[in-house]
PDB file of N, CA and C in Angstrom:
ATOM      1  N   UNK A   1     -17.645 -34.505  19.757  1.00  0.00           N
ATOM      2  CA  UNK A   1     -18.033 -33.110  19.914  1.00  0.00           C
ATOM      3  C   UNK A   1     -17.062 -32.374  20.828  1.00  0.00           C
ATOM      4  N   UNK A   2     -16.327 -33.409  21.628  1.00  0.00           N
ATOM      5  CA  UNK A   2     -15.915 -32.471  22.427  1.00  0.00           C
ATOM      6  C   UNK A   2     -14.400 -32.311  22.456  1.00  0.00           C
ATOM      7  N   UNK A   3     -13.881 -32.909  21.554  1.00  0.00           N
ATOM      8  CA  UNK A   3     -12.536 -32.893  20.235  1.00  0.00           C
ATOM      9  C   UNK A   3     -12.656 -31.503  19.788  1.00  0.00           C
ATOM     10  N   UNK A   4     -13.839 -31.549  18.993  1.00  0.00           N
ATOM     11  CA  UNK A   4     -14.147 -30.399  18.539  1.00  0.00           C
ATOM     12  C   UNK A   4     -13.822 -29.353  18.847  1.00  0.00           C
ATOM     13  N   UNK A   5     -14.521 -29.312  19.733  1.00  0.00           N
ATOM     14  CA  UNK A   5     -14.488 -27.622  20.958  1.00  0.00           C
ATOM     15  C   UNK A   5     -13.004 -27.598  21.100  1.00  0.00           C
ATOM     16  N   UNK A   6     -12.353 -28.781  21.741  1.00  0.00           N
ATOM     17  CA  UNK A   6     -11.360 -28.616  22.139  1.00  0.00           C
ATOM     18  C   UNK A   6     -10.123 -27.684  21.613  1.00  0.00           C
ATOM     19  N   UNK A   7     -10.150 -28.233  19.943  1.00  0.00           N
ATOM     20  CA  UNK A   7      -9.614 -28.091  18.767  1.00  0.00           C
ATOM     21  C   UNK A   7      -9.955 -26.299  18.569  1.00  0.00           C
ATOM     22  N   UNK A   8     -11.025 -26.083  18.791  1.00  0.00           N
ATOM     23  CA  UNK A   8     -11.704 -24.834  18.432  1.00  0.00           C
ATOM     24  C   UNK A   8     -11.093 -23.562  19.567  1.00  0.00           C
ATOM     25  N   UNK A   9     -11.000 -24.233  20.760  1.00  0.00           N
ATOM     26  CA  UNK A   9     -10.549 -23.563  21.975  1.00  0.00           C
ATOM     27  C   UNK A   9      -9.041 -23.018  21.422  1.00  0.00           C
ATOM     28  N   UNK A  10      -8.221 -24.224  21.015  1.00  0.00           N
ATOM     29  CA  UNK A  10      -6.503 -23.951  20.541  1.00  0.00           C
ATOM     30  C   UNK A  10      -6.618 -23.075  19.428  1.00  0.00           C
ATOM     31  N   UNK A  11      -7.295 -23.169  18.523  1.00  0.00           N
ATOM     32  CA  UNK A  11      -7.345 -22.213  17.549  1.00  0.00           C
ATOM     33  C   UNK A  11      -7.647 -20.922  17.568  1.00  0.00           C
ATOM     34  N   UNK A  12      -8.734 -20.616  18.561  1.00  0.00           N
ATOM     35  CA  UNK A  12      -9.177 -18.934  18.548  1.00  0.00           C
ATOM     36  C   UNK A  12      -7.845 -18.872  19.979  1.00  0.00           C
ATOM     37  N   UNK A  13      -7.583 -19.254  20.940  1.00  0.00           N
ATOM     38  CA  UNK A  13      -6.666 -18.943  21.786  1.00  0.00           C
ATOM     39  C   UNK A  13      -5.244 -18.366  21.318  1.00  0.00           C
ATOM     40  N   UNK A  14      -4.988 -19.110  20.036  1.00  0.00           N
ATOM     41  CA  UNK A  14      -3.678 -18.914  19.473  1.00  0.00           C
ATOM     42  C   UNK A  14      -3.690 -17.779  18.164  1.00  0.00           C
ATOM     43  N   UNK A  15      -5.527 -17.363  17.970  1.00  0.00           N
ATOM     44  CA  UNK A  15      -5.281 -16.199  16.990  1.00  0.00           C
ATOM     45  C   UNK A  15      -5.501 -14.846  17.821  1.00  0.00           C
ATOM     46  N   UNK A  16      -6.435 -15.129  19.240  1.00  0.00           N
ATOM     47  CA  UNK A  16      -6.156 -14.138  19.781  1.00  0.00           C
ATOM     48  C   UNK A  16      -5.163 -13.820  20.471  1.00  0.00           C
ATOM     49  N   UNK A  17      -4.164 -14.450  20.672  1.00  0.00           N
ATOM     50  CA  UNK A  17      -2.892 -13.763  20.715  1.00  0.00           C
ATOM     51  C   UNK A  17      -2.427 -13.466  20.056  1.00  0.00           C
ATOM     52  N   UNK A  18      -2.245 -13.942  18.835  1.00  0.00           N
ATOM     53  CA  UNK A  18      -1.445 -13.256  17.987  1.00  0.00           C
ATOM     54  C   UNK A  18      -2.275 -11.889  17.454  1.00  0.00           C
ATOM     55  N   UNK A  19      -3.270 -11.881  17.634  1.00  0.00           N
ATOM     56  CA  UNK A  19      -3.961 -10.380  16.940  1.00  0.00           C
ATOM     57  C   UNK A  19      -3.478  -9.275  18.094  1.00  0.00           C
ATOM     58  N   UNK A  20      -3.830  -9.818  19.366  1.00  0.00           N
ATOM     59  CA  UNK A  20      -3.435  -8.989  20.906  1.00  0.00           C
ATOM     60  C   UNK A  20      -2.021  -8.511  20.860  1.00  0.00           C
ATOM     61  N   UNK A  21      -0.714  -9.202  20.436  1.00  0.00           N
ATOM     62  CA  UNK A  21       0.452  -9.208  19.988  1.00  0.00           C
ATOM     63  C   UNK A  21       1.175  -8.191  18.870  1.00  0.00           C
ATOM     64  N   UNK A  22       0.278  -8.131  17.875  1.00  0.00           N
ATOM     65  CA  UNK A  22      -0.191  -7.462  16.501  1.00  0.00           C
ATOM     66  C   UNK A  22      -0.529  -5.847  16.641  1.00  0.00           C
ATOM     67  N   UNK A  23      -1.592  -6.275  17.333  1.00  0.00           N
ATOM     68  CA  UNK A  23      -2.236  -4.291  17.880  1.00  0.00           C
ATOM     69  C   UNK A  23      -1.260  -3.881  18.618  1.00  0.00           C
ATOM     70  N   UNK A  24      -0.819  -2.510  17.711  1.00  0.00           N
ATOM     71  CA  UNK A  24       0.276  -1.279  18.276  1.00  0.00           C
ATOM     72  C   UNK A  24      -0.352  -0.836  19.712  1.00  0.00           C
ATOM     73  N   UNK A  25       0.354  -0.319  20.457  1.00  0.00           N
ATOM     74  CA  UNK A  25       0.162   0.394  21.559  1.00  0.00           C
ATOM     75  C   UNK A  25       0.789   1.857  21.785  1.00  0.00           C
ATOM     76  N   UNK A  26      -0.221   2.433  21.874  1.00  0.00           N
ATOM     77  CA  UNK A  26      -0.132   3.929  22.001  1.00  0.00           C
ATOM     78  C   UNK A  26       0.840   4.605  23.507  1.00  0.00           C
ATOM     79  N   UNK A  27       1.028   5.556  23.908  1.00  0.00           N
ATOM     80  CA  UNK A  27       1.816   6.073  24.915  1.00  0.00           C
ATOM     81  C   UNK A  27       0.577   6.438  25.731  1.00  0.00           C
ATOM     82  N   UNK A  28       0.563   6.035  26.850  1.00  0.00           N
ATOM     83  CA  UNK A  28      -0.427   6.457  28.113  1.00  0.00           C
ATOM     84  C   UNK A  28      -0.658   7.545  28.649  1.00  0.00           C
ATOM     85  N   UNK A  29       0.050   8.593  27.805  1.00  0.00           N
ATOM     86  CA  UNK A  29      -0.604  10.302  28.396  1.00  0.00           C
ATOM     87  C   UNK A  29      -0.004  10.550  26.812  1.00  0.00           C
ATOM     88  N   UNK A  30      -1.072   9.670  25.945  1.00  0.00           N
ATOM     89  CA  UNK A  30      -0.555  10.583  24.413  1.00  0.00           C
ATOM     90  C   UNK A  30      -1.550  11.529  24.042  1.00  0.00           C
ATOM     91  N   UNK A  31      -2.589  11.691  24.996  1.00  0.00           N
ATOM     92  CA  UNK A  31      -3.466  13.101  25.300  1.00  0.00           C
ATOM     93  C   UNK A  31      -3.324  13.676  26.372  1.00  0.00           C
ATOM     94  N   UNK A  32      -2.291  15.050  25.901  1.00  0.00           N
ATOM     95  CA  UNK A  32      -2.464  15.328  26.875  1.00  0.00           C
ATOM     96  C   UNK A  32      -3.248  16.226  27.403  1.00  0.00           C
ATOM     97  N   UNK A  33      -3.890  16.698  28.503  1.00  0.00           N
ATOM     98  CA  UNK A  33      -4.909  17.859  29.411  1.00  0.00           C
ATOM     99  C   UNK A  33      -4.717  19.100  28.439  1.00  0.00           C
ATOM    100  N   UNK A  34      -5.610  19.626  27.937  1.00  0.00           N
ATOM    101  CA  UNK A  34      -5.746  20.895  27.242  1.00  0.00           C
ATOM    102  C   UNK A  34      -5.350  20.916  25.943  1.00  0.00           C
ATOM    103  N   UNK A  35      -5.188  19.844  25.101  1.00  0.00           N
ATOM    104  CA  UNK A  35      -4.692  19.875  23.506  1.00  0.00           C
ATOM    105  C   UNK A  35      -5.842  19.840  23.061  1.00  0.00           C
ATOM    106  N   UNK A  36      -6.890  19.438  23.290  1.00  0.00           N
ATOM    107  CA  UNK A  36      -7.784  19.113  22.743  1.00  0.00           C
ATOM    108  C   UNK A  36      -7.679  18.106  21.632  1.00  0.00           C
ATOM    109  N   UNK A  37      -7.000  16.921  21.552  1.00  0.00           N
ATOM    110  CA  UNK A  37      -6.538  15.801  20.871  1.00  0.00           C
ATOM    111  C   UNK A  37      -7.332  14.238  20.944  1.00  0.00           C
ATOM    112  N   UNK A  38      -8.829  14.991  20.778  1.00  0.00           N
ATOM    113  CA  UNK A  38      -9.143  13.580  20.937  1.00  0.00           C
ATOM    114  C   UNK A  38      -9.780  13.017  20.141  1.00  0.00           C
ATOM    115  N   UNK A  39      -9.178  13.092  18.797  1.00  0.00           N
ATOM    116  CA  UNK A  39      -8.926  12.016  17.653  1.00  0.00           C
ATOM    117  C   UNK A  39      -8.348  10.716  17.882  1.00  0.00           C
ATOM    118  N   UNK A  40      -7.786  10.782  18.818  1.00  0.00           N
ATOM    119  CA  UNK A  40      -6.998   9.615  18.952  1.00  0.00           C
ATOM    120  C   UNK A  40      -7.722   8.040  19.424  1.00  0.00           C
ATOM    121  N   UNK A  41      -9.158   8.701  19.788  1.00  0.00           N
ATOM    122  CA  UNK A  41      -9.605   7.626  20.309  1.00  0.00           C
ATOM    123  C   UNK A  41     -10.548   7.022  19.158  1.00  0.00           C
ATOM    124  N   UNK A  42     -10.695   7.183  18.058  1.00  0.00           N
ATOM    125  CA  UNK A  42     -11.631   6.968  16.439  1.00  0.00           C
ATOM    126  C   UNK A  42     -10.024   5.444  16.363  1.00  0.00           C
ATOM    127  N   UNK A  43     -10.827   4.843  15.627  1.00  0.00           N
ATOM    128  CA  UNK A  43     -10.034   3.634  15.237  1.00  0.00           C
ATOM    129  C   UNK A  43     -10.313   3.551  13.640  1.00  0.00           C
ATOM    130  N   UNK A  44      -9.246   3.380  12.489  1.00  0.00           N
ATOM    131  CA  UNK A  44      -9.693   3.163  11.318  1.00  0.00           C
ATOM    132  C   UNK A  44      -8.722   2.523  10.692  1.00  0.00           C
ATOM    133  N   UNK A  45      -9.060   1.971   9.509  1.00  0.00           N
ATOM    134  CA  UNK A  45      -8.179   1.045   8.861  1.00  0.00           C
ATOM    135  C   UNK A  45      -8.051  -0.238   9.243  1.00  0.00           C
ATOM    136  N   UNK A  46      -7.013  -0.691   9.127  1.00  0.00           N
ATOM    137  CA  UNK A  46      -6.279  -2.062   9.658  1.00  0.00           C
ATOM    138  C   UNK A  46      -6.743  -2.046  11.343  1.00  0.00           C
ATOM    139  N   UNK A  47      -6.547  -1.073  12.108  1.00  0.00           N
ATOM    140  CA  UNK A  47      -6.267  -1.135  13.538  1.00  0.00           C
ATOM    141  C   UNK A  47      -8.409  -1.555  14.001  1.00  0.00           C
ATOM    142  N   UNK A  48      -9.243  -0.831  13.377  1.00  0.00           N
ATOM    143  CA  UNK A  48     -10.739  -1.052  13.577  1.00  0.00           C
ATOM    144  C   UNK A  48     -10.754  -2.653  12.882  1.00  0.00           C
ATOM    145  N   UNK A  49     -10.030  -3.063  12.290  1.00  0.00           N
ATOM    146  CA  UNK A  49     -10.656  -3.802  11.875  1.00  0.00           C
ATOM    147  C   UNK A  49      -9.484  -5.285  12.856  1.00  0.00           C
ATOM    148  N   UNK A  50      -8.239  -4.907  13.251  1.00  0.00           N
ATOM    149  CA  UNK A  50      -8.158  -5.850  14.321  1.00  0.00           C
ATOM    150  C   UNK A  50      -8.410  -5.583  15.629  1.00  0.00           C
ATOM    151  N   UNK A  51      -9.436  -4.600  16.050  1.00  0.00           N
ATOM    152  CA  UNK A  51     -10.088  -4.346  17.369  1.00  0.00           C
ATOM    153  C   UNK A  51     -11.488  -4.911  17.155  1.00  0.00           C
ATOM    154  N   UNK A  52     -12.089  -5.628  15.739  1.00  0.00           N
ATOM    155  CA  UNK A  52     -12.964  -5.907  15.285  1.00  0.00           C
ATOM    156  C   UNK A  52     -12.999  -7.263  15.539  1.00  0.00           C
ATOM    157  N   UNK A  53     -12.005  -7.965  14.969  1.00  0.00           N
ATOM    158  CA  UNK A  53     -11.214  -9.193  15.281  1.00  0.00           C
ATOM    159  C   UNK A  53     -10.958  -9.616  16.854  1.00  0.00           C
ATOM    160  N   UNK A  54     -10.555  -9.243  17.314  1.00  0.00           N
ATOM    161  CA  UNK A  54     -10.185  -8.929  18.869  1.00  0.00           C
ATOM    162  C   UNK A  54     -11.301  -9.427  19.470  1.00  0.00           C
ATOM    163  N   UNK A  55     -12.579  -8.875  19.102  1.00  0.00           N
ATOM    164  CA  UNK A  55     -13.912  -8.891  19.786  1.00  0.00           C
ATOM    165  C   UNK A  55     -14.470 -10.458  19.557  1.00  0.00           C
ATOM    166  N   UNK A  56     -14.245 -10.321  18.171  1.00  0.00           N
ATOM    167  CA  UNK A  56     -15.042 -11.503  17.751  1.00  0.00           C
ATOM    168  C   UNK A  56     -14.739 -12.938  18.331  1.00  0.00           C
ATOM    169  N   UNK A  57     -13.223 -12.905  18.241  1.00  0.00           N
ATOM    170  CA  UNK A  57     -12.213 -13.720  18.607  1.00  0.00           C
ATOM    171  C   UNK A  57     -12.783 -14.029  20.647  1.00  0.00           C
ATOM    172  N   UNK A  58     -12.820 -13.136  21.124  1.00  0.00           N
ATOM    173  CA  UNK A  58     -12.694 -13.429  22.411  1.00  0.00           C
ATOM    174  C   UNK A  58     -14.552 -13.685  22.639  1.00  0.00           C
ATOM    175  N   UNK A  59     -15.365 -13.597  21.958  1.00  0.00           N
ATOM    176  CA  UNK A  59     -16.720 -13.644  22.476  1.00  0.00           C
ATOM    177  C   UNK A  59     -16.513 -15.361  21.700  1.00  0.00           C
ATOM    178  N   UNK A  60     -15.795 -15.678  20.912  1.00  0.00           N
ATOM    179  CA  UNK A  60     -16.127 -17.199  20.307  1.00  0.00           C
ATOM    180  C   UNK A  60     -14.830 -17.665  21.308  1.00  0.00           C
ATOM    181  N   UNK A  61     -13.877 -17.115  21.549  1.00  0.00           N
ATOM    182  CA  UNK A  61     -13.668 -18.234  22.683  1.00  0.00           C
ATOM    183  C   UNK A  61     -14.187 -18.427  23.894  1.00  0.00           C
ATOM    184  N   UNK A  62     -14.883 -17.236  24.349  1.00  0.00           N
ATOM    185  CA  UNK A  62     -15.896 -17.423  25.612  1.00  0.00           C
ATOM    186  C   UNK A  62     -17.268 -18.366  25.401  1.00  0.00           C
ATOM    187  N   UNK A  63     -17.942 -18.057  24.275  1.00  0.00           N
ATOM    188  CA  UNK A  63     -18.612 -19.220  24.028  1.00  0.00           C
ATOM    189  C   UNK A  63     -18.262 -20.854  24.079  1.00  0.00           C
ATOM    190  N   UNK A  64     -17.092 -20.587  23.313  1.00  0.00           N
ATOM    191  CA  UNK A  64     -16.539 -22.416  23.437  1.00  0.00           C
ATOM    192  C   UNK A  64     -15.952 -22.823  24.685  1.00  0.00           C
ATOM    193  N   UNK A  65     -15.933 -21.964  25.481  1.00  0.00           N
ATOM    194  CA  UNK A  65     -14.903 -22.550  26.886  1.00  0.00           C
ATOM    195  C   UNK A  65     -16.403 -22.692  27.918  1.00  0.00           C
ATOM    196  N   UNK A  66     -17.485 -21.965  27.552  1.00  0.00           N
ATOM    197  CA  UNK A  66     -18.516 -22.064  28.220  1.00  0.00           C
ATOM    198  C   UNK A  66     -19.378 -24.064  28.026  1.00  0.00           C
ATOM    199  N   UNK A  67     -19.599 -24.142  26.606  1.00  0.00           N
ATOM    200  CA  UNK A  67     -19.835 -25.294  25.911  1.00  0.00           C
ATOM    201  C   UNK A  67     -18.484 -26.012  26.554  1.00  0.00           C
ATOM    202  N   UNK A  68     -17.243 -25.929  26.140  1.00  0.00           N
ATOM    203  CA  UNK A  68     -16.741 -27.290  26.801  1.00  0.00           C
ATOM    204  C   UNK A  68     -16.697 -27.231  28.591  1.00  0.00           C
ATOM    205  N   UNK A  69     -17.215 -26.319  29.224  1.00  0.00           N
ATOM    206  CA  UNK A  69     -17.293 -27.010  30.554  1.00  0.00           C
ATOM    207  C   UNK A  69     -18.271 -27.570  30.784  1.00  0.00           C
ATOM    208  N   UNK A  70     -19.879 -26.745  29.932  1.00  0.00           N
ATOM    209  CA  UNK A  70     -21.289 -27.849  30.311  1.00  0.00           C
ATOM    210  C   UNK A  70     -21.149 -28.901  29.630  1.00  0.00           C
ATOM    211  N   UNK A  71     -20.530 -29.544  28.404  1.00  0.00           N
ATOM    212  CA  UNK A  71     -20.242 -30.947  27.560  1.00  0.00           C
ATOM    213  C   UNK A  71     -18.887 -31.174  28.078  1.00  0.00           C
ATOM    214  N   UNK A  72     -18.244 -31.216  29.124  1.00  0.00           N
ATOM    215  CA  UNK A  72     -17.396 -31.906  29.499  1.00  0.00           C
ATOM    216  C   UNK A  72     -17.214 -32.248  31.088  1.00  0.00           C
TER     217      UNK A  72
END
């Protein structure tokens, strides 16, 4: 079982980087004060759906790192 996890730990560790790696990054004052531009914060397409990924990815490796410290 605890192969398992282990195995499970390397696998979501190594897709959430590469998804973290993957997601574009925007410019840090790409709103700026008074444009009224805040579309920018809606996510759609490809990008919602690897901020979707992102999530999933890091709540199943927090689960498995939780399990392999109480089973190990």
């Amino acid at each position: 079982m605890e192969t398992l996890i282990q195995y499970g730990l390397l696998v979501t560790s190594i897709l959430l980087c590469a998804i973290v790696v993957v997601q574009s990054k925007g410019t840090w004052l790409s709103i700026a004060p008074g444009t009224g531009d805040f579309g920018k914060f809606e996510k759609r397409g490809a990008e919602k759906t690897l901020h979707t990924a992102t999530i999933v990815l890091a709540v199943a490796f927090t689960v498995l790192s939780v399990a392999h410290f109480f089973l190990g």
